[in-house]
N, C-alpha and C. Protein backbone atom coordinates (compact mmCIF):
# COMPACT_ATOMS: atom_id res chain seq x y z
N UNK A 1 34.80 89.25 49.04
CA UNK A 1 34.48 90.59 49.50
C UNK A 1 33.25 91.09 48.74
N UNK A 2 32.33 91.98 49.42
CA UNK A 2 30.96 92.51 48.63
C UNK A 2 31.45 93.57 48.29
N UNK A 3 31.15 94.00 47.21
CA UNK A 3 31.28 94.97 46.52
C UNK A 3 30.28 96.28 47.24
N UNK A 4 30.56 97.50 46.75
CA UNK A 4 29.94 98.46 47.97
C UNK A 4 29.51 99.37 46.85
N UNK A 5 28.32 99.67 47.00
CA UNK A 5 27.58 100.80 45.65
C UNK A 5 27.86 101.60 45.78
N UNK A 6 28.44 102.51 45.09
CA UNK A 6 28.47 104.02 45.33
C UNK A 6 28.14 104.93 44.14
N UNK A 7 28.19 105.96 44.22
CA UNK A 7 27.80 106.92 42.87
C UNK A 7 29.08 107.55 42.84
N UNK A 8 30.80 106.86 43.45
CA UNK A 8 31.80 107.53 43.19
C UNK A 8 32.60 106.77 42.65
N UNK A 9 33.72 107.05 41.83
CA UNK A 9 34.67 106.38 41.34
C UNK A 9 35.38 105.88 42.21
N UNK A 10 35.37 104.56 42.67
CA UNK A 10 36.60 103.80 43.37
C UNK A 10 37.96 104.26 43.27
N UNK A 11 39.30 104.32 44.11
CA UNK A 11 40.02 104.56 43.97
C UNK A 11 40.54 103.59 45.45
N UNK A 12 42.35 103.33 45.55
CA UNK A 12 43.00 103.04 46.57
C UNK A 12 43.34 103.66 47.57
N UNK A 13 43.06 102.99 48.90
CA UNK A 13 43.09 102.40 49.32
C UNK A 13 42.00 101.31 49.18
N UNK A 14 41.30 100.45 49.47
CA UNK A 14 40.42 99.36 49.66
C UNK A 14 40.85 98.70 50.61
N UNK A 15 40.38 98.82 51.86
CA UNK A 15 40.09 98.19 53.45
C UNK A 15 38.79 97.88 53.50
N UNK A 16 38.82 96.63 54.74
CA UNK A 16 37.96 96.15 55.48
C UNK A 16 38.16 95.52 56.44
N UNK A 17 37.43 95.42 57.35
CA UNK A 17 37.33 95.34 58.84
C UNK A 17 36.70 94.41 59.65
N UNK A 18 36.55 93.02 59.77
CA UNK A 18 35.35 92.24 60.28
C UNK A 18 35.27 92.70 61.76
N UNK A 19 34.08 93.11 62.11
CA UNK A 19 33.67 93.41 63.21
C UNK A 19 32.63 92.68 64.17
N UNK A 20 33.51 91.73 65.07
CA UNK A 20 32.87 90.99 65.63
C UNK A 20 32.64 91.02 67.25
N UNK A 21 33.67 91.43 68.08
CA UNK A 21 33.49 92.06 69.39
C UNK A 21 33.84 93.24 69.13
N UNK A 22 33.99 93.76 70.84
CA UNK A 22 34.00 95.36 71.26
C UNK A 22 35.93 95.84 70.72
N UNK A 23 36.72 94.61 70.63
CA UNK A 23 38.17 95.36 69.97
C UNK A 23 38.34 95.31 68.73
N UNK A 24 37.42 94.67 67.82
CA UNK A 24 37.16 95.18 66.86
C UNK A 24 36.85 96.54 65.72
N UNK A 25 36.30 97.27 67.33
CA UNK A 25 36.42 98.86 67.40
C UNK A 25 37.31 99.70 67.16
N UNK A 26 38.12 99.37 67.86
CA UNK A 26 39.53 99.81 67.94
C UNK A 26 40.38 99.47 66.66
N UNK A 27 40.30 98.53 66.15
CA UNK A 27 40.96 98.30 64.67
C UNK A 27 40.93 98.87 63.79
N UNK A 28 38.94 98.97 63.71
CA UNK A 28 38.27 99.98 62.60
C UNK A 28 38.92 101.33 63.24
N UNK A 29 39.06 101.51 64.32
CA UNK A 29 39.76 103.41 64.16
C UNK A 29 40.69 103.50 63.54
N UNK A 30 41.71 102.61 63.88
CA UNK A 30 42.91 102.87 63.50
C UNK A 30 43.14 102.26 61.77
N UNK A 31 42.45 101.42 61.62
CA UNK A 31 42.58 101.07 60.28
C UNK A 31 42.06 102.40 59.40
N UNK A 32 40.58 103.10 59.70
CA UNK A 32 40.03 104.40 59.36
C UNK A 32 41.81 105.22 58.91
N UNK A 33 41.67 106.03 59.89
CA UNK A 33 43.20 106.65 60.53
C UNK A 33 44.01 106.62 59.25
N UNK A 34 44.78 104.87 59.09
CA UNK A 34 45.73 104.61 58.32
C UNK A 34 44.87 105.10 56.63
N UNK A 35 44.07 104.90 56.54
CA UNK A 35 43.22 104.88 54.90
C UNK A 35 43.24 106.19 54.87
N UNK A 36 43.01 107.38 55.66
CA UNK A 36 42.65 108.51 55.32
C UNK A 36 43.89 108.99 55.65
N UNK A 37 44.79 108.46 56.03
CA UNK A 37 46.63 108.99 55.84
C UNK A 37 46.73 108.82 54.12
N UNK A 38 46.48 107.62 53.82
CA UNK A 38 47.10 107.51 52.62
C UNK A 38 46.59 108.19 51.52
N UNK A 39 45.01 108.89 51.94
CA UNK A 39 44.38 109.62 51.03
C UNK A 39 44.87 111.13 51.13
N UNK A 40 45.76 111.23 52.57
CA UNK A 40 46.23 112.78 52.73
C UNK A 40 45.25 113.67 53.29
N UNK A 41 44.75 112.98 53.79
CA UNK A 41 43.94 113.53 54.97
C UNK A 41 44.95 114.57 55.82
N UNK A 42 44.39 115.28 56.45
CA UNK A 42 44.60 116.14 57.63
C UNK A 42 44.51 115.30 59.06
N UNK A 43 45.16 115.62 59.97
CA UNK A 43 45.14 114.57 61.37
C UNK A 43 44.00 115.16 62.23
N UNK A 44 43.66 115.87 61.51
CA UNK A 44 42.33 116.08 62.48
C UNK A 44 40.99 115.95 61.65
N UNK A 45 40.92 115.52 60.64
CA UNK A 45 39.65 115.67 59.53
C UNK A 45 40.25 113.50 59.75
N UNK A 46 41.90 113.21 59.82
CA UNK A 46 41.42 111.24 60.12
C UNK A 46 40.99 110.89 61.60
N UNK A 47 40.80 111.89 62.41
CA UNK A 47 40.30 111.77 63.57
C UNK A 47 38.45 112.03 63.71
N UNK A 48 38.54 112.74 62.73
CA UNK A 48 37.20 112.52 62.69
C UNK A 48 36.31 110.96 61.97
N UNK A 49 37.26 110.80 60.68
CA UNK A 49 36.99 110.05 60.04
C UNK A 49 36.99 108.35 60.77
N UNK A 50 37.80 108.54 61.79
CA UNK A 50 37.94 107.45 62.75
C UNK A 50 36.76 107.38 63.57
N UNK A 51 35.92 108.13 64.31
CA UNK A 51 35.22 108.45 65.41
C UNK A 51 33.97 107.66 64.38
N UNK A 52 33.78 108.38 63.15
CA UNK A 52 32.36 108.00 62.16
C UNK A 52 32.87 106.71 62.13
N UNK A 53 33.80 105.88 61.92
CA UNK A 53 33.94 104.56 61.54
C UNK A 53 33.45 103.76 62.73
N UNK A 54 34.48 104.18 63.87
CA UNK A 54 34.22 103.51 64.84
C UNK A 54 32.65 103.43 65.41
N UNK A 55 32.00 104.69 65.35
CA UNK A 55 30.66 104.64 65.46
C UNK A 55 29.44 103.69 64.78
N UNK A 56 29.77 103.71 63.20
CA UNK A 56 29.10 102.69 62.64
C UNK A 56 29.66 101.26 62.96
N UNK A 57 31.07 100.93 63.16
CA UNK A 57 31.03 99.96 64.11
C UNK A 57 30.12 99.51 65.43
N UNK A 58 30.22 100.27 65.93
CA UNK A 58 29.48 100.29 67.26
C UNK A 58 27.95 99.85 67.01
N UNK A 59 27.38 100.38 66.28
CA UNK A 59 26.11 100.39 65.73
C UNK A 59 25.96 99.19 65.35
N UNK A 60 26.55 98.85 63.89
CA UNK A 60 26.78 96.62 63.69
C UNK A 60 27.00 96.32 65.37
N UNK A 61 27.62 96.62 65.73
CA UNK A 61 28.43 95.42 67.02
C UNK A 61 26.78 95.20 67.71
N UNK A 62 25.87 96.02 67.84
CA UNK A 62 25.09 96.24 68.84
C UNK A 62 23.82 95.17 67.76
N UNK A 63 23.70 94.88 66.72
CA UNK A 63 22.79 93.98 66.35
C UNK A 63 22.98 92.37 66.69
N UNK A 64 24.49 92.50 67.25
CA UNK A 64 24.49 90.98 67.34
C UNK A 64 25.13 90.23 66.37
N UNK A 65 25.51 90.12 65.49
CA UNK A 65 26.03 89.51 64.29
C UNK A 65 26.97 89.99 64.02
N UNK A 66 27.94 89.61 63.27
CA UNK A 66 29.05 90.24 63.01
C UNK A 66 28.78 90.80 61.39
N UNK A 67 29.94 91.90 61.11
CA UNK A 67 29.41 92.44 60.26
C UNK A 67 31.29 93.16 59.59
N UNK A 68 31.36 93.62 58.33
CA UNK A 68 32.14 94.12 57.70
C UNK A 68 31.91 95.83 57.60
N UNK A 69 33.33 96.12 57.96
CA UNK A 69 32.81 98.10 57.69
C UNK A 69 34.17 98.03 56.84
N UNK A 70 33.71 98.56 55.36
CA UNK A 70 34.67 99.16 54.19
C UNK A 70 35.49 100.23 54.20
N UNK A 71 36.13 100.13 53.77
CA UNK A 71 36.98 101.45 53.73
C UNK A 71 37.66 101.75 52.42
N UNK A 72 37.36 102.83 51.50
CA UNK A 72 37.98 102.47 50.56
C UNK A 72 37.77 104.31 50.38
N UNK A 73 38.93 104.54 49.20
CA UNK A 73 39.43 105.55 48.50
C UNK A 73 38.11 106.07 47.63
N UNK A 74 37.67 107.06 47.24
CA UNK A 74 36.62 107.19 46.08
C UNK A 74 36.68 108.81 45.32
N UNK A 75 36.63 109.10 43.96
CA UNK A 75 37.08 110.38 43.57
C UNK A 75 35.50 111.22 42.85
N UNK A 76 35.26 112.23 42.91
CA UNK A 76 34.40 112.93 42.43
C UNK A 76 35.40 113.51 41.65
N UNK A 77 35.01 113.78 39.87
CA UNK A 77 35.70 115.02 39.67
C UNK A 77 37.20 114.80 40.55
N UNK A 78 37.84 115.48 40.09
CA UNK A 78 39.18 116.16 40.81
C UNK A 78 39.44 115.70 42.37
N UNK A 79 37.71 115.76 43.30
CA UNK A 79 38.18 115.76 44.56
C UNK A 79 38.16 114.35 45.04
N UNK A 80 39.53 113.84 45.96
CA UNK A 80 39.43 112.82 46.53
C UNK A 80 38.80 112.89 48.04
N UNK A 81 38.20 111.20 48.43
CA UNK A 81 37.74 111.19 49.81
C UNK A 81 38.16 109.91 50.60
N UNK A 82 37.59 109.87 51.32
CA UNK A 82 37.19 108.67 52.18
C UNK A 82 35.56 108.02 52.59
N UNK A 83 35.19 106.62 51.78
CA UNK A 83 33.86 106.35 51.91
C UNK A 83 33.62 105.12 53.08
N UNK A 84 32.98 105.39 53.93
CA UNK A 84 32.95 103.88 54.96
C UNK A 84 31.73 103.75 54.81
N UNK A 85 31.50 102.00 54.84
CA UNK A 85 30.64 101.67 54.73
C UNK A 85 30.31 100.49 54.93
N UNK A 86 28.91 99.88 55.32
CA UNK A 86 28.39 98.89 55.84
C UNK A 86 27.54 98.37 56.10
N UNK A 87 27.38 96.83 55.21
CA UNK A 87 26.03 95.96 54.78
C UNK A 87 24.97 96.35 55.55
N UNK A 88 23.38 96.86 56.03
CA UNK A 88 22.89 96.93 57.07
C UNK A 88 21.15 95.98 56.99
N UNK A 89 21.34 94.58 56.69
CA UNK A 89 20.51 93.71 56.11
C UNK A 89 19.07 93.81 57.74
N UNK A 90 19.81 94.37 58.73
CA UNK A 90 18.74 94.46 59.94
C UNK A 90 17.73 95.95 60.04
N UNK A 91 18.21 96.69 58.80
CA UNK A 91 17.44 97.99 58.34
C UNK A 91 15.96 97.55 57.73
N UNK A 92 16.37 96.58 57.04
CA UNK A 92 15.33 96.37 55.95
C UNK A 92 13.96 96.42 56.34
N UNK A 93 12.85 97.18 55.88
CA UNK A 93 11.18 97.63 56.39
C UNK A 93 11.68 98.45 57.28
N UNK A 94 12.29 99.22 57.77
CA UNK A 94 12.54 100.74 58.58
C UNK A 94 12.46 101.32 57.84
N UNK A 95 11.86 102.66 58.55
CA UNK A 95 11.56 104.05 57.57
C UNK A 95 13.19 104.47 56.86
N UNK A 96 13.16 104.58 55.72
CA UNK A 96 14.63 105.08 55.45
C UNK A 96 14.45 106.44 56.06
N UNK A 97 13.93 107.44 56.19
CA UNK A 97 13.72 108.79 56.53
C UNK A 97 13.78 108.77 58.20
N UNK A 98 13.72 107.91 58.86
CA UNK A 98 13.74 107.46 60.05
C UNK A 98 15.61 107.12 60.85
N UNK A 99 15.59 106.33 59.41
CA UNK A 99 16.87 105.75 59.81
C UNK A 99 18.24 107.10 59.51
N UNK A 100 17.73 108.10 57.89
CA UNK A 100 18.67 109.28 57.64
C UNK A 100 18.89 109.80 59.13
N UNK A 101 17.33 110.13 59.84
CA UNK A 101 17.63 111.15 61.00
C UNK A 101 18.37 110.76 61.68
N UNK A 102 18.12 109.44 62.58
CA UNK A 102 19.19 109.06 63.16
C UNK A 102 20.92 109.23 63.34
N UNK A 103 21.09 108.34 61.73
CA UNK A 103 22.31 108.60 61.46
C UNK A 103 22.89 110.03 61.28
N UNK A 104 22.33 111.02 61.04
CA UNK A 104 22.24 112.41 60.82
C UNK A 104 22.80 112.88 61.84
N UNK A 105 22.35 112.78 63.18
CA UNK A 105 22.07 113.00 64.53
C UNK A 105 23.12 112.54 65.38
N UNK A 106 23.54 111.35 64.96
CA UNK A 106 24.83 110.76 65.55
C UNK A 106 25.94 110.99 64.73
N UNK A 107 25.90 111.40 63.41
CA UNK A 107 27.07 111.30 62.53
C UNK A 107 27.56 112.25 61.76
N UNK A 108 26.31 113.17 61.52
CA UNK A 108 26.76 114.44 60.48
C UNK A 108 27.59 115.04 60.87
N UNK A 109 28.13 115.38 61.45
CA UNK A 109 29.01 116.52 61.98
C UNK A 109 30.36 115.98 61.88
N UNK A 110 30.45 114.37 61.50
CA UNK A 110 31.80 113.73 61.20
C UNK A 110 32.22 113.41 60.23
N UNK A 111 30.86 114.01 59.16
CA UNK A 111 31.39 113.92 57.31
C UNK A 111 30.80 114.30 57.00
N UNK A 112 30.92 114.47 55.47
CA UNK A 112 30.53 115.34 54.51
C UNK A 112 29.15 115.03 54.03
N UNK A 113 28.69 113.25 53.88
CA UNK A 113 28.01 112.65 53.56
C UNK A 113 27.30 111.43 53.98
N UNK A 114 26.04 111.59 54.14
CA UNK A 114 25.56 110.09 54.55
C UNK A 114 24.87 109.68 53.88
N UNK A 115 24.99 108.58 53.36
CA UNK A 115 23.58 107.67 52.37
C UNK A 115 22.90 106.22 52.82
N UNK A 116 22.06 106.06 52.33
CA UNK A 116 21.75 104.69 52.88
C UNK A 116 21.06 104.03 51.50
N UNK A 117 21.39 103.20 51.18
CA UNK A 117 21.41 103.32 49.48
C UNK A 117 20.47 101.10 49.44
N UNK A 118 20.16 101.08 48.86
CA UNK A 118 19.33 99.96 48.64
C UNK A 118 20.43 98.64 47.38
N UNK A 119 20.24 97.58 48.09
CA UNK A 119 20.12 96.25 47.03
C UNK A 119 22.09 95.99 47.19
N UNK A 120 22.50 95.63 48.32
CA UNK A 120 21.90 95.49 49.31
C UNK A 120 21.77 96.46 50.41
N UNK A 121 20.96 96.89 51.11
CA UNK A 121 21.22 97.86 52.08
C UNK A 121 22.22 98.13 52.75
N UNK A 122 22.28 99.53 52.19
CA UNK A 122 23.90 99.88 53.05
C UNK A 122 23.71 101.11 53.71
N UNK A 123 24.80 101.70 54.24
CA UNK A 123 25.09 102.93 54.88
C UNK A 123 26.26 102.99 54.21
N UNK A 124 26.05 104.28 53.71
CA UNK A 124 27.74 104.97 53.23
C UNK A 124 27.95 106.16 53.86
N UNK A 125 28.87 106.64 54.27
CA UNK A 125 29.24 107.79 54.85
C UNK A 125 30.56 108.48 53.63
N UNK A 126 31.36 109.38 53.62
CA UNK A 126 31.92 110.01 52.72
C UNK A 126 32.48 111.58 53.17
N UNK A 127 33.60 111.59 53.24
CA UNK A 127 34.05 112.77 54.11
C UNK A 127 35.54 112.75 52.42
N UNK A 128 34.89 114.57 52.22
CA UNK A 128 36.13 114.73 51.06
C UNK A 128 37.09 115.64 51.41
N UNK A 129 38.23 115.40 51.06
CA UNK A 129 39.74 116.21 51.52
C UNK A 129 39.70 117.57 50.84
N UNK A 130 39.55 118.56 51.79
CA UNK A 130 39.29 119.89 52.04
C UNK A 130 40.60 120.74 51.83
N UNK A 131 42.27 120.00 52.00
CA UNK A 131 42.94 120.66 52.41
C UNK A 131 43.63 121.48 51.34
N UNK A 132 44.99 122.15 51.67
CA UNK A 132 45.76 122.76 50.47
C UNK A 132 46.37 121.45 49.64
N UNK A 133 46.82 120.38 50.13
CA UNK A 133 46.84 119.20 49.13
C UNK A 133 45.63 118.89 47.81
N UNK A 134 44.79 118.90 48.39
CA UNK A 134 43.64 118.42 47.29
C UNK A 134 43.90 119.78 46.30
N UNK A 135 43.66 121.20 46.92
CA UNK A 135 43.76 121.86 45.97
C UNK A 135 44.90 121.81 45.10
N UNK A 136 46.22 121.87 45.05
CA UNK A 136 47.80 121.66 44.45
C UNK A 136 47.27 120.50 43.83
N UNK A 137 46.51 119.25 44.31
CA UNK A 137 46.59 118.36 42.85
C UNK A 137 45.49 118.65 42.01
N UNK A 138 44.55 119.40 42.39
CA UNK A 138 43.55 120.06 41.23
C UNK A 138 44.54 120.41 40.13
N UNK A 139 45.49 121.44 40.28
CA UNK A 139 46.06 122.79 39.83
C UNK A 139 47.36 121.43 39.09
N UNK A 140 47.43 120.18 39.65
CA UNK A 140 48.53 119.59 38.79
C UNK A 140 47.93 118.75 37.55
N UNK A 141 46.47 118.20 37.92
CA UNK A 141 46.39 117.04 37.00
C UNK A 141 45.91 118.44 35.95
């Protein structure tokens, strides 16, 4: 498994997804779904979190190659999230400022965060748990 850069503290769950045809799609939702249950997600903040997965799926599926989308647990401080993410070695010499808008355009509105981070090129996305849960475990640890 490749390890996935982030500027957040890892935490569990740790999923992944090989995405090689169009029902591959469908896995990554529901696998999404299950990861952001276990993070205590809200059913409508893992419905979103599903739609961004499945989307960057969609996006690999469409280069042709098969490709891995991550899924894993990650903590700022106090707050927990959900980070997806995925190798994007067919970016490389594209404007990164080119490629933010894009993804911006198709994706912001389904998380909190998008990055596209170098060595090896990735896309991370990052959606953090908003709800009265996150707050109650602020107030416990």
């Amino acid at each position: 498994m490749a390890e996935t850069t982030s500027s957040y503290k890892m935490r569990p769950p740790v999923l992944q997804v090989r995405v090689e045809d169009s029902m591959d799609i469908m896995i990554v939702r529901d696998t999404t779904r299950r990861a952001a249950g276990l993070l205590g997600f809200s059913p409508g903040h893992r419905a979103q979190l599903a739609s961004a997965a499945a989307t960057l799926a969609e996006l690999v599926l469409k280069t042709g190659e098969a490709h891995t989308v991550h899924l894993n647990g990650v903590q700022r401080q106090r707050d927990t999230g959900l980070q997806i993410s995925s190798q994007t070695p067919w970016l490389e010499g594209v404007s990164v400022k080119n490629v933010m808008i894009a993804l911006k355009s198709k994706m912001g509105d389904l998380v909190d965060e998008i990055m596209l981070v170098e060595e090896p090129l990735t896309i991370l996305m990052v959606m953090w748990r908003k709800d009265a849960k996150n707050n109650v475990e602020k107030n416990v640890q």
